[in-house]
Protein backbone atom coordinates (compact mmCIF):
# COMPACT_ATOMS: atom_id res chain seq x y z
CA UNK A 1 -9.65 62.67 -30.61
CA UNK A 2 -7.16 64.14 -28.07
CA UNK A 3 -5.70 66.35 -30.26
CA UNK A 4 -8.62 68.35 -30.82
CA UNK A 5 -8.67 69.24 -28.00
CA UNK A 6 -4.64 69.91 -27.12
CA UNK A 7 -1.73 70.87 -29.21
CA UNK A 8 0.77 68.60 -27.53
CA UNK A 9 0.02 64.86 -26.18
CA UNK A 10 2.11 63.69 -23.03
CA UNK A 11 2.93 60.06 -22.63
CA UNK A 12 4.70 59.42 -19.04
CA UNK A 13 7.13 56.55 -18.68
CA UNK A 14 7.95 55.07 -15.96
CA UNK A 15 11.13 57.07 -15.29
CA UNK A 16 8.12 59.84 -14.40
CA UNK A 17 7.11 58.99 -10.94
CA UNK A 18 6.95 62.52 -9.31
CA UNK A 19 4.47 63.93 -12.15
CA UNK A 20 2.52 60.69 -12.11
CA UNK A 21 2.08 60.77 -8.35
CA UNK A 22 1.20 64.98 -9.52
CA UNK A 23 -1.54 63.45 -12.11
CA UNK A 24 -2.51 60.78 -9.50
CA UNK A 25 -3.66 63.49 -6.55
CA UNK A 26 -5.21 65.72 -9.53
CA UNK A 27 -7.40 62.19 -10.88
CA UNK A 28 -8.22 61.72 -6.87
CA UNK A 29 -9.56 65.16 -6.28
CA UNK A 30 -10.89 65.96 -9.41
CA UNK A 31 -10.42 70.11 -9.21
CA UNK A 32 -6.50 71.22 -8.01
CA UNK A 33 -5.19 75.11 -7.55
CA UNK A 34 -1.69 75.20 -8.73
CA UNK A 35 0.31 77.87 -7.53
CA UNK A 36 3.54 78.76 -9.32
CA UNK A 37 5.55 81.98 -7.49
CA UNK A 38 2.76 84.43 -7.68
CA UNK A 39 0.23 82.94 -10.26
CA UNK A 40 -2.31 80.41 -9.63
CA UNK A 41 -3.73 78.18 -11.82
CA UNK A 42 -7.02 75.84 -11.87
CA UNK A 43 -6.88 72.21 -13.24
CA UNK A 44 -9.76 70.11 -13.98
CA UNK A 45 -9.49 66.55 -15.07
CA UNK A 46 -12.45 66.28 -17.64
CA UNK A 47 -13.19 62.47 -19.65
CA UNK A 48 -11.81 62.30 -23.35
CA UNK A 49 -14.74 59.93 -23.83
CA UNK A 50 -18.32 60.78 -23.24
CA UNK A 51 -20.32 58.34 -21.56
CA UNK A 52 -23.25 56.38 -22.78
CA UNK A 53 -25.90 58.40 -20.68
CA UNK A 54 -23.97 61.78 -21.35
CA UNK A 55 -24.32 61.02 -25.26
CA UNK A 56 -27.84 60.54 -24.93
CA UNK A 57 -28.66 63.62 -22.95
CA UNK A 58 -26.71 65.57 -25.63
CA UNK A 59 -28.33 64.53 -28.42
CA UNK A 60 -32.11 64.56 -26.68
CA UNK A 61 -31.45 67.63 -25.63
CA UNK A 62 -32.18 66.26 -21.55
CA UNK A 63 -35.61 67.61 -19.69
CA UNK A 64 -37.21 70.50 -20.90
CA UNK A 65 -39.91 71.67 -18.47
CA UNK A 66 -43.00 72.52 -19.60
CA UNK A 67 -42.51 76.53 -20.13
CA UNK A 68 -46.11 77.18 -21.78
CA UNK A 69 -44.59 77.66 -25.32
């Protein structure tokens, strides 16, 4: 399913402790702002898998309010 969604899969080893501590710190705060000499980039950690109550909202549709249709 990953691969839909990225051309390149990443497994980190052991030998990779300063970009899993990276990953680590991105997984704690959900949201970083990378900055890289004068460009800045967002990253956002997002679930491969879609949860049980996500699922069901997307197929449903979730809560329409009344809207005199």
């Amino acid at each position: 399913m990953a691969s839909r969604f990225a051309k390149e899969i990443l497994v980190l080893g052991k030998e990779d402790a300063a970009l899993r501590s990276f990953i680590e710190k991105l997984r704690s705060s959900k949201k970083l702002i990378v900055q890289i000499d004068e460009e800045e980039f967002l990253l956002e950690l997002q679930p491969l898998q879609v949860s049980n109550e996500t699922r069901t909202l997307l197929i449903t549709g979730g809560p329409i309010k009344d809207r005199g249709d």
